[in-house]
PDB file of N, CA and C in Angstrom:
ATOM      1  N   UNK A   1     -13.485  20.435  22.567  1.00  0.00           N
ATOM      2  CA  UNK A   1     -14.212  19.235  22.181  1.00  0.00           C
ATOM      3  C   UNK A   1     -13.298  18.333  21.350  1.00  0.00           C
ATOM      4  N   UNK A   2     -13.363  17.242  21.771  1.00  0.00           N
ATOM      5  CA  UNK A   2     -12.645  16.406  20.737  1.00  0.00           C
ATOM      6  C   UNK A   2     -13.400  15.395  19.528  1.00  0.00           C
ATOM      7  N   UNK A   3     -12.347  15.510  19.170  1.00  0.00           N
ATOM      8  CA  UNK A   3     -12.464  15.659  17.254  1.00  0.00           C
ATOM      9  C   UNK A   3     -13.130  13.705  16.992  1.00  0.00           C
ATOM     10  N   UNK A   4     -12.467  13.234  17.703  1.00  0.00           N
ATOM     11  CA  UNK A   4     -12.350  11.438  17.906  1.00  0.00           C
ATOM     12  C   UNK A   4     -12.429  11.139  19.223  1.00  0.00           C
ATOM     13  N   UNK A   5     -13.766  10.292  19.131  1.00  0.00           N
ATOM     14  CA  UNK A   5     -13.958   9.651  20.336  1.00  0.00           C
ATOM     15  C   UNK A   5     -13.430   8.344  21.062  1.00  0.00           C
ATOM     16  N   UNK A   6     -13.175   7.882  22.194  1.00  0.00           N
ATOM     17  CA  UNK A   6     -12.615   6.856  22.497  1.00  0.00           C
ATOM     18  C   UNK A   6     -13.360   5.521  21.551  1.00  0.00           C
ATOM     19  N   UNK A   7     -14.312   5.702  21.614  1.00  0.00           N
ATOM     20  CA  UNK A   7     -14.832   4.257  21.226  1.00  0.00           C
ATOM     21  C   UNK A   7     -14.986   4.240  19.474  1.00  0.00           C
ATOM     22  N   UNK A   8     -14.313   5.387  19.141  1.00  0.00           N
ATOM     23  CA  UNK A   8     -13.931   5.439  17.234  1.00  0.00           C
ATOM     24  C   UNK A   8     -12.776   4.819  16.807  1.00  0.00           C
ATOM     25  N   UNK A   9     -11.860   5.250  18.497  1.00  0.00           N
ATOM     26  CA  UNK A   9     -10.721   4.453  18.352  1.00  0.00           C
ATOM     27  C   UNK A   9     -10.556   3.049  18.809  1.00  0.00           C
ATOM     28  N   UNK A  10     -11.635   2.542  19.259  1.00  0.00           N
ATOM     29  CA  UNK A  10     -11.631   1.231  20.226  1.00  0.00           C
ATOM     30  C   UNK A  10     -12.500   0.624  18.738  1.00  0.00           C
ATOM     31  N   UNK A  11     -13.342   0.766  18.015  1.00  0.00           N
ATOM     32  CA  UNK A  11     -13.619   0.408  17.206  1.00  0.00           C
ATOM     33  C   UNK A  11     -12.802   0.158  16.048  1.00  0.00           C
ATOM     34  N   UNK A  12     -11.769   0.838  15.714  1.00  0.00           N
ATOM     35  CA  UNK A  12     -10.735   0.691  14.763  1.00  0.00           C
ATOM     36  C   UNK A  12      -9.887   0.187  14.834  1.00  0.00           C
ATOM     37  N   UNK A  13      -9.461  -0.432  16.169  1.00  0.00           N
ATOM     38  CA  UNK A  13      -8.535  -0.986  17.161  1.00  0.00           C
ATOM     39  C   UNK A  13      -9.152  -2.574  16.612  1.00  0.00           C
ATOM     40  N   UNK A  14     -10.436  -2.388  16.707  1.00  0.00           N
ATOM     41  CA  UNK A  14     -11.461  -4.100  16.863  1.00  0.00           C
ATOM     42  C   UNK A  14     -11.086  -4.601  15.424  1.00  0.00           C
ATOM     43  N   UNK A  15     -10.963  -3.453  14.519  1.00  0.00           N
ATOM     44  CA  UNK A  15     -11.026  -3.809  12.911  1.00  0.00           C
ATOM     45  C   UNK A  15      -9.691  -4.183  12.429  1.00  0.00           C
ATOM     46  N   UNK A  16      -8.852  -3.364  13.149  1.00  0.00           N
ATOM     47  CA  UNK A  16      -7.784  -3.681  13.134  1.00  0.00           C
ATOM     48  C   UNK A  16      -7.372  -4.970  14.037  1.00  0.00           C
ATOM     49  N   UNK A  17      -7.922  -5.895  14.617  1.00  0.00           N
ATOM     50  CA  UNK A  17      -7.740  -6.618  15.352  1.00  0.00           C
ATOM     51  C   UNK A  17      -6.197  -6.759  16.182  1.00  0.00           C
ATOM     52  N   UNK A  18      -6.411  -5.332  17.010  1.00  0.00           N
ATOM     53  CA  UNK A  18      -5.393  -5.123  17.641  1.00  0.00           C
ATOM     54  C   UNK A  18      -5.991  -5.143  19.282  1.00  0.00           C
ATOM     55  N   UNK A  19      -5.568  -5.855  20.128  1.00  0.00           N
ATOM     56  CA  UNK A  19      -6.286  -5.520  21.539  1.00  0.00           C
ATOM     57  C   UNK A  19      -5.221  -4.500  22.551  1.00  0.00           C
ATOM     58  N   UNK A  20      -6.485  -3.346  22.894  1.00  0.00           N
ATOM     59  CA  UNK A  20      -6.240  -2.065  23.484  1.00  0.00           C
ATOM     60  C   UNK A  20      -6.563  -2.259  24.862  1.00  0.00           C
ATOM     61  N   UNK A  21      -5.853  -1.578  25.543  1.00  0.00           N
ATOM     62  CA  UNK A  21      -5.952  -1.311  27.221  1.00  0.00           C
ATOM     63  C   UNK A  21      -7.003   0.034  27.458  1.00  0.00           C
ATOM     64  N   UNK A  22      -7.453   0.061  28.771  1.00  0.00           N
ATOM     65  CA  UNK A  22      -8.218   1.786  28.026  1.00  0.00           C
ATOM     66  C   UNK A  22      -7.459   2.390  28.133  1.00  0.00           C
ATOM     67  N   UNK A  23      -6.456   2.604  28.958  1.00  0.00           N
ATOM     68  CA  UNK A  23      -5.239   3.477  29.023  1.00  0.00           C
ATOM     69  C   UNK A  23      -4.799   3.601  27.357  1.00  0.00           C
ATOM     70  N   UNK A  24      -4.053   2.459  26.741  1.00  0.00           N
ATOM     71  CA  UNK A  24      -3.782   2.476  25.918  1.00  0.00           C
ATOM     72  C   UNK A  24      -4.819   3.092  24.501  1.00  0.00           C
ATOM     73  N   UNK A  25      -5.913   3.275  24.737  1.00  0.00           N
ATOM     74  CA  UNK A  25      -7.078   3.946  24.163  1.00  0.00           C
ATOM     75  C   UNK A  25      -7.203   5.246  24.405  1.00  0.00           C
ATOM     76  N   UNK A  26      -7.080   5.499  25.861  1.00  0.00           N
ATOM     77  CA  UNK A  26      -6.892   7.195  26.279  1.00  0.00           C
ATOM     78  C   UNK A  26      -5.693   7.847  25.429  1.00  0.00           C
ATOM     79  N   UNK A  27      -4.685   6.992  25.725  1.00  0.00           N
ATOM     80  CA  UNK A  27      -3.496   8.058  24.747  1.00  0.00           C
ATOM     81  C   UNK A  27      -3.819   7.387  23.345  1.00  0.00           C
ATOM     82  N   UNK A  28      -3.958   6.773  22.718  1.00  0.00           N
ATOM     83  CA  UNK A  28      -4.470   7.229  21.365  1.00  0.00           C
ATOM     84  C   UNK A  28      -5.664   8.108  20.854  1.00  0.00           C
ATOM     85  N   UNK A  29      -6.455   8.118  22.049  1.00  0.00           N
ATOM     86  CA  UNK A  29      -7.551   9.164  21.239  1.00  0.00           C
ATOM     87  C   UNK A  29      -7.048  10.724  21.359  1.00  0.00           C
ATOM     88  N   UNK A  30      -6.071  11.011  22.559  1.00  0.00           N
ATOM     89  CA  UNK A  30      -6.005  12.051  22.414  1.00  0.00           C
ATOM     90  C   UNK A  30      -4.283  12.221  21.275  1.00  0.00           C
ATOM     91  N   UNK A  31      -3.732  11.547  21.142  1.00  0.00           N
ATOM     92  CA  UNK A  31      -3.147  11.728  20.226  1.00  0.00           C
ATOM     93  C   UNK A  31      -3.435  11.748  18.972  1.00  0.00           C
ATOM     94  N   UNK A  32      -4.603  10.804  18.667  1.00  0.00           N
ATOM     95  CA  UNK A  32      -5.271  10.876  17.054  1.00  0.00           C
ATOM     96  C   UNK A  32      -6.060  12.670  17.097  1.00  0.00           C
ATOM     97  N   UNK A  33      -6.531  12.730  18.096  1.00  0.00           N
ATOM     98  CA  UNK A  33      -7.015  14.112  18.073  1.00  0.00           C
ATOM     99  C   UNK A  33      -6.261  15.410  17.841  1.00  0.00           C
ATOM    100  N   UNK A  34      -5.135  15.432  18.139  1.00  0.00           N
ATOM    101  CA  UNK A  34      -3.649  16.021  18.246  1.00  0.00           C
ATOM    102  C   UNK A  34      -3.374  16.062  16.584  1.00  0.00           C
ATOM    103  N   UNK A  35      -3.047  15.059  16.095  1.00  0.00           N
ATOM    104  CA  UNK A  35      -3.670  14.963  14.378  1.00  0.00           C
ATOM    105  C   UNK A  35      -4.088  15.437  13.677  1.00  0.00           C
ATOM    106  N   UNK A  36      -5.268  15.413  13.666  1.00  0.00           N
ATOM    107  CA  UNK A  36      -6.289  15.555  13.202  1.00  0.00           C
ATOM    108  C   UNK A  36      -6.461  17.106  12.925  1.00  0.00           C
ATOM    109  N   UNK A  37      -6.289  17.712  14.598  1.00  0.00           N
ATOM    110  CA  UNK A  37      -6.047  18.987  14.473  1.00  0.00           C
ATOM    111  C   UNK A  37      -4.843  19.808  13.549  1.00  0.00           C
ATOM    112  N   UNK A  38      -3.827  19.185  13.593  1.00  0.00           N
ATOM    113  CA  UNK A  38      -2.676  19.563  12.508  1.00  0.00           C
ATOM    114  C   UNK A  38      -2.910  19.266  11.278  1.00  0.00           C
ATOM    115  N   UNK A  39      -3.828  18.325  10.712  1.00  0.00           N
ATOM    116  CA  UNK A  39      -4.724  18.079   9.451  1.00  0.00           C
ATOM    117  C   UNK A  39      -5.915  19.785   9.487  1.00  0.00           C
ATOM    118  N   UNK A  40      -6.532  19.681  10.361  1.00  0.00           N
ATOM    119  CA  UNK A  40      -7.523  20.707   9.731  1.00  0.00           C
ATOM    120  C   UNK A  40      -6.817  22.193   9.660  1.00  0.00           C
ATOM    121  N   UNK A  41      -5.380  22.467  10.219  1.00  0.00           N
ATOM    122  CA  UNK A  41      -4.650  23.678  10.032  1.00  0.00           C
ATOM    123  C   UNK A  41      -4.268  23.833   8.305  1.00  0.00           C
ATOM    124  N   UNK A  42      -4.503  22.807   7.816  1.00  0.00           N
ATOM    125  CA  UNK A  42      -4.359  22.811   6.272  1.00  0.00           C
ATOM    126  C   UNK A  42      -5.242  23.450   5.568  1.00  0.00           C
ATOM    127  N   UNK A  43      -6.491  23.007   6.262  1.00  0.00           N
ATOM    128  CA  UNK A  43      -7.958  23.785   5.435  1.00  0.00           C
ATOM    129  C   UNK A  43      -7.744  25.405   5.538  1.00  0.00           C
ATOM    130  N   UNK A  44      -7.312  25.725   6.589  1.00  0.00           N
ATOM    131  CA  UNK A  44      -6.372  27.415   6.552  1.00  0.00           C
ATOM    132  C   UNK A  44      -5.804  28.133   5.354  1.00  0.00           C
ATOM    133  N   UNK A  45      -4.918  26.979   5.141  1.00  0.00           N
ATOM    134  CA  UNK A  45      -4.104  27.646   3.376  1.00  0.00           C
ATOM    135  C   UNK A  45      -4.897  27.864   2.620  1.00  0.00           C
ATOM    136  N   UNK A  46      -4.753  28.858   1.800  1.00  0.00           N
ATOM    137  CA  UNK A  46      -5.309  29.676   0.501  1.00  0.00           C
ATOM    138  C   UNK A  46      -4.342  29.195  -0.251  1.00  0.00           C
ATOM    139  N   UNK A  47      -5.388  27.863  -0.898  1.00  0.00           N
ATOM    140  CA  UNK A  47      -4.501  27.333  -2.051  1.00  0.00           C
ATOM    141  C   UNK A  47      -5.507  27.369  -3.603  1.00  0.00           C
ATOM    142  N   UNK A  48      -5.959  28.688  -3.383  1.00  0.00           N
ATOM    143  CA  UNK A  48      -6.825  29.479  -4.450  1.00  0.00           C
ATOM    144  C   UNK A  48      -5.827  29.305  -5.652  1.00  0.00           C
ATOM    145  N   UNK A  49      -5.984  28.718  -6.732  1.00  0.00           N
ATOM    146  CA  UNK A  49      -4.529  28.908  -8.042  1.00  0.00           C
ATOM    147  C   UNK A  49      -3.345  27.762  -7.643  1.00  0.00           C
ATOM    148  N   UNK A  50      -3.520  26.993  -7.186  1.00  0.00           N
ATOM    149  CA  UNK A  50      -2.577  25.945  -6.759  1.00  0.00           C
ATOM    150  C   UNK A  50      -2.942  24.495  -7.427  1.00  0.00           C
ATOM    151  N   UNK A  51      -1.975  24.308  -8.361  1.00  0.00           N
ATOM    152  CA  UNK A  51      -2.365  23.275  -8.934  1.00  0.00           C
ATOM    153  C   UNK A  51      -2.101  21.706  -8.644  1.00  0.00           C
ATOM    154  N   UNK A  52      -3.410  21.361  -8.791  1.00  0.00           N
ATOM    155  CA  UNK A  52      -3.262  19.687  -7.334  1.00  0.00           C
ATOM    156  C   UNK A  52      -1.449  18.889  -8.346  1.00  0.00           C
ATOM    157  N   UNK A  53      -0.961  18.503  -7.500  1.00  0.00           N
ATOM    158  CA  UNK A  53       0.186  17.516  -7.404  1.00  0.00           C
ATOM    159  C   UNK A  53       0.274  16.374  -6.549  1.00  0.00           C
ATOM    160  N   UNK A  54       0.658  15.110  -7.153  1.00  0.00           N
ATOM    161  CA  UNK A  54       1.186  13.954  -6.834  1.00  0.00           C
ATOM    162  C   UNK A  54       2.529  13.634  -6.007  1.00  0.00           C
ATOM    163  N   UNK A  55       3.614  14.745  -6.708  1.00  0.00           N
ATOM    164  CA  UNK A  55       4.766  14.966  -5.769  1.00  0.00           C
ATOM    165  C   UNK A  55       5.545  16.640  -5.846  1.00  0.00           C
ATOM    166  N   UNK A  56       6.567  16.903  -4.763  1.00  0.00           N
ATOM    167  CA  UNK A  56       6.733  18.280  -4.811  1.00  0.00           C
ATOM    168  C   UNK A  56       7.506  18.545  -6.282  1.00  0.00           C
ATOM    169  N   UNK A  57       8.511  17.364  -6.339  1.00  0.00           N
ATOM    170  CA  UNK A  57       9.310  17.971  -7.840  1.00  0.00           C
ATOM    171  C   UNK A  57       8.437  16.982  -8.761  1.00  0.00           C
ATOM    172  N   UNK A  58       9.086  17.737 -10.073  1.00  0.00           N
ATOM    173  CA  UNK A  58       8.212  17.567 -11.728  1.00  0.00           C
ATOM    174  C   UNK A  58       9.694  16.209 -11.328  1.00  0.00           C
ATOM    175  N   UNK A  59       8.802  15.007 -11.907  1.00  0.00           N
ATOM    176  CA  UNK A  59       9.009  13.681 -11.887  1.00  0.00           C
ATOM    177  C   UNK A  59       8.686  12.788 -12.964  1.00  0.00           C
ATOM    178  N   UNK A  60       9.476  12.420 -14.032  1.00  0.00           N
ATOM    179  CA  UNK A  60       9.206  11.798 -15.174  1.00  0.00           C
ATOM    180  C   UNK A  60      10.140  10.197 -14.956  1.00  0.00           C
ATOM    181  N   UNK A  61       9.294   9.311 -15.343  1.00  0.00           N
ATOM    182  CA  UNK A  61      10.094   7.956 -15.521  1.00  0.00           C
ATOM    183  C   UNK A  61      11.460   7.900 -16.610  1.00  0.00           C
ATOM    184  N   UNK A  62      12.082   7.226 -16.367  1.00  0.00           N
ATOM    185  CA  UNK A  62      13.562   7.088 -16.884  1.00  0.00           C
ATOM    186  C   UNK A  62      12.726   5.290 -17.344  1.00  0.00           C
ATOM    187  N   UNK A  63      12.701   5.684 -18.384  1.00  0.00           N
ATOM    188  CA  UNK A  63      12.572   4.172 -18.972  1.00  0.00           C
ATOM    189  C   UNK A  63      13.571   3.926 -20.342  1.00  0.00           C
ATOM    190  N   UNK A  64      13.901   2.354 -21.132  1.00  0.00           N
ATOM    191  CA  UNK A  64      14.138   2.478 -21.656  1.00  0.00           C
ATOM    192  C   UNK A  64      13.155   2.356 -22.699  1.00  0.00           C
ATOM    193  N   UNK A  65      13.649   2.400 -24.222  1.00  0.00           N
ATOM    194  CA  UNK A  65      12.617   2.029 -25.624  1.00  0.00           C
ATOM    195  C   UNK A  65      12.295   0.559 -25.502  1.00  0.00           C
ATOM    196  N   UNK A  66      10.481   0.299 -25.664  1.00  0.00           N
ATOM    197  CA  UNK A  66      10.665  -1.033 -25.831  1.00  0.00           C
ATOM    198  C   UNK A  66      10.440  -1.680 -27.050  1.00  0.00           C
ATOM    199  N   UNK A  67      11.370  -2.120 -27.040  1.00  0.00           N
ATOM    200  CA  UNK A  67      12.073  -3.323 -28.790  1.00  0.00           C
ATOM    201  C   UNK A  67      11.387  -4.631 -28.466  1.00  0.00           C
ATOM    202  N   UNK A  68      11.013  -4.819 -29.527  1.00  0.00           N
ATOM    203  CA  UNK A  68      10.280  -6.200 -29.536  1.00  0.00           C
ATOM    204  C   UNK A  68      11.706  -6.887 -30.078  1.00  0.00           C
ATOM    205  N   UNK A  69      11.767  -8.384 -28.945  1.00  0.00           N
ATOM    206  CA  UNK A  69      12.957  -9.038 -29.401  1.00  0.00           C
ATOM    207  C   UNK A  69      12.148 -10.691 -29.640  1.00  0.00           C
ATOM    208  N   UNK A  70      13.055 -11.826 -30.046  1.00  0.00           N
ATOM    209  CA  UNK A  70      12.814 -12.708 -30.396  1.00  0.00           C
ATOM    210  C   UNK A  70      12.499 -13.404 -29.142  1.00  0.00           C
ATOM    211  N   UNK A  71      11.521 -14.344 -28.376  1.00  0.00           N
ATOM    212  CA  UNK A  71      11.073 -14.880 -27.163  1.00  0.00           C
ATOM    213  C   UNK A  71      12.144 -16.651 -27.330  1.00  0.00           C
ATOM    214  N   UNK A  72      11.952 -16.698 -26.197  1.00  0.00           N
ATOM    215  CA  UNK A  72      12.551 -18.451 -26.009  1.00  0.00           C
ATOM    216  C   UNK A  72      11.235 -19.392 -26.618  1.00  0.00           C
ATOM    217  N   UNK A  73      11.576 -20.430 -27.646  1.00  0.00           N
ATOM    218  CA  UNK A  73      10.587 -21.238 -27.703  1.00  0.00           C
ATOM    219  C   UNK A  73      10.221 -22.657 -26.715  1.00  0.00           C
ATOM    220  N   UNK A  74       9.421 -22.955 -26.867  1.00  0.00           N
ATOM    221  CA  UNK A  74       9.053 -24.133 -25.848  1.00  0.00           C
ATOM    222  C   UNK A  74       9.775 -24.835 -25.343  1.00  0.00           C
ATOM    223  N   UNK A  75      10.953 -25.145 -26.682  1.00  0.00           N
ATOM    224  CA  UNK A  75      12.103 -26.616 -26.299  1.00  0.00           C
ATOM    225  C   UNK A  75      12.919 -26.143 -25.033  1.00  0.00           C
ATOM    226  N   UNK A  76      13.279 -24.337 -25.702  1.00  0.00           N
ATOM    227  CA  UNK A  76      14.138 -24.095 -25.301  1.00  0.00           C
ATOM    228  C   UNK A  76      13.940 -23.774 -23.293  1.00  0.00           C
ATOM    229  N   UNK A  77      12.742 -23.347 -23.599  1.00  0.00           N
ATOM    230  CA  UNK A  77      12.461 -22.791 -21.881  1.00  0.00           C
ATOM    231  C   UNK A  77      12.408 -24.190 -21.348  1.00  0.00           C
ATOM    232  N   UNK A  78      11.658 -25.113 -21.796  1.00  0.00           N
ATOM    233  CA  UNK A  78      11.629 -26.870 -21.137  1.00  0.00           C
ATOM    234  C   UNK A  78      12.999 -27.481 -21.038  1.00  0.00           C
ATOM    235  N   UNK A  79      13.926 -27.092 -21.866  1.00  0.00           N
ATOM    236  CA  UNK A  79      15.416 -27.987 -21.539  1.00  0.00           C
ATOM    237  C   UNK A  79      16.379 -27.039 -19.917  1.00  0.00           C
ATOM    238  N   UNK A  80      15.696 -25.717 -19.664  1.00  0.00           N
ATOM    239  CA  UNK A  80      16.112 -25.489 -18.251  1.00  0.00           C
ATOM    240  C   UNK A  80      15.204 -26.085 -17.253  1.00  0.00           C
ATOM    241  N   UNK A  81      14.079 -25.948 -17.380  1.00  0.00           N
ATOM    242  CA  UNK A  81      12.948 -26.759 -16.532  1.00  0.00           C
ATOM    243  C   UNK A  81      13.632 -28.206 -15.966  1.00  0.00           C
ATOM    244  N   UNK A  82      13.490 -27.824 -14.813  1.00  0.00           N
ATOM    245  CA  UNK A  82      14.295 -29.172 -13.632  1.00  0.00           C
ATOM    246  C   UNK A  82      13.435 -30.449 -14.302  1.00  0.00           C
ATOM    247  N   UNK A  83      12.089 -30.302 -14.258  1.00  0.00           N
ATOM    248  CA  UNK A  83      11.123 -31.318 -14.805  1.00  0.00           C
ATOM    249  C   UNK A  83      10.300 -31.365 -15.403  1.00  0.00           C
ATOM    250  N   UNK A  84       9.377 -31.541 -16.998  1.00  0.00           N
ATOM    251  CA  UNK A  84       8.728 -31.212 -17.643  1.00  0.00           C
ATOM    252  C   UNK A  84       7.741 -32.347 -18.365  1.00  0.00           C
ATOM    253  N   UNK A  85       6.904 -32.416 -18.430  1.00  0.00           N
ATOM    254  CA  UNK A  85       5.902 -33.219 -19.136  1.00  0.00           C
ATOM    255  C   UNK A  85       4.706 -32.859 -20.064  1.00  0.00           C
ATOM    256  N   UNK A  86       4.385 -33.479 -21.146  1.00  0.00           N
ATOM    257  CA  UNK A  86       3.160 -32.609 -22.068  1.00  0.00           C
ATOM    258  C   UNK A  86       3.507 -31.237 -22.388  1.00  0.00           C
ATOM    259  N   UNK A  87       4.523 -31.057 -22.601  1.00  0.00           N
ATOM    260  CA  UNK A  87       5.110 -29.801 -22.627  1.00  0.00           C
ATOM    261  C   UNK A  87       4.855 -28.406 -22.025  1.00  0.00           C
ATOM    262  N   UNK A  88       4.757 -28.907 -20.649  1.00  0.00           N
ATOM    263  CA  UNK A  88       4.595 -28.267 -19.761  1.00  0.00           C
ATOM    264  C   UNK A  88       5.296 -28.383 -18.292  1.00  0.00           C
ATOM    265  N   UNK A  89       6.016 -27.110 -17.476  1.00  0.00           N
ATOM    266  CA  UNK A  89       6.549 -27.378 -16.530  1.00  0.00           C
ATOM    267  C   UNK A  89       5.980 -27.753 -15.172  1.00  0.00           C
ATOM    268  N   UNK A  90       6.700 -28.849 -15.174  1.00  0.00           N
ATOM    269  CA  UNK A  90       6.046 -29.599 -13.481  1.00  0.00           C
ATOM    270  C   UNK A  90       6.930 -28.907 -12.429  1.00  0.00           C
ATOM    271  N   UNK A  91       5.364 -28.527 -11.342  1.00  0.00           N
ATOM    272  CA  UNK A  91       6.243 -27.715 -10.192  1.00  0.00           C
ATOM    273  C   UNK A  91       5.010 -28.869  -8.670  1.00  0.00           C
ATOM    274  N   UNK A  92       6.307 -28.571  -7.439  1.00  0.00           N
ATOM    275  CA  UNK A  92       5.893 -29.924  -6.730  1.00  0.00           C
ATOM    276  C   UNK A  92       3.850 -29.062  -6.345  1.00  0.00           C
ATOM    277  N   UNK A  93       2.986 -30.012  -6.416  1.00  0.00           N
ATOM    278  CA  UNK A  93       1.971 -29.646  -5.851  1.00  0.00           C
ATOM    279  C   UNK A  93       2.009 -28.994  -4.439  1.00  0.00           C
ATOM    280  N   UNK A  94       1.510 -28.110  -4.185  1.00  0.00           N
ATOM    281  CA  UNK A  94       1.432 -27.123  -2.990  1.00  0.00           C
ATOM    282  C   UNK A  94      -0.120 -26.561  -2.007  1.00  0.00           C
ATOM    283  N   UNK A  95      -1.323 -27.727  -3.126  1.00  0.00           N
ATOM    284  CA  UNK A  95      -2.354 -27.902  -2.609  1.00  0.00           C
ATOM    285  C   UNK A  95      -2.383 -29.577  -1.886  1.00  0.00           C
ATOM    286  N   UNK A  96      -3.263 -29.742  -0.710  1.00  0.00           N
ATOM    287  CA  UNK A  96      -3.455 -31.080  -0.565  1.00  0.00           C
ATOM    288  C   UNK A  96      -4.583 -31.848  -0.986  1.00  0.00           C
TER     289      UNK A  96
END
């Protein structure tokens, strides 16, 4: 019996607004089924004492310390600004 029916995949196909051949529907359902089945060979493992993980190795960020430093003031960020007015930077309008 299969696991996924053609028209689960012709429906997901629609959502995905991808257009399918039925051919092209036949071999995806039986390949999503093919899947699926190698997914439920997992429910098999006795992972009784196995503690859930995010990745296989222990993985810590490499960051540096963060230092509060002194910021650019207004003049200063507006005298790179190509164009500025009211002390604020003008960028070209991109609505009509």
């Amino acid at each position: 019996m299969s696991r996924i029916s053609i028209e689960q995949v012709k429906h997901v196909a629609h959502l995905a607004r991808l257009d399918m051949t039925e051919e092209e529907a036949q071999t995806f359902t039986t390949q999503l089924d093919a899947i699926i089945g190698f997914a439920e060979q997992l429910n098999e493992l006795d992972t009784e004492g196995v503690e859930p993980t995010s990745h296989v190795l222990p993985m810590t960020n490499v960051m540096r310390e963060d230092h509060p430093k002194r910021a650019l003031s207004q003049e200063e960020v507006l005298q790179n600004a190509p164009d500025h007015e009211q002390g604020q930077i003008r960028v070209p309008s991109v609505l009509e």
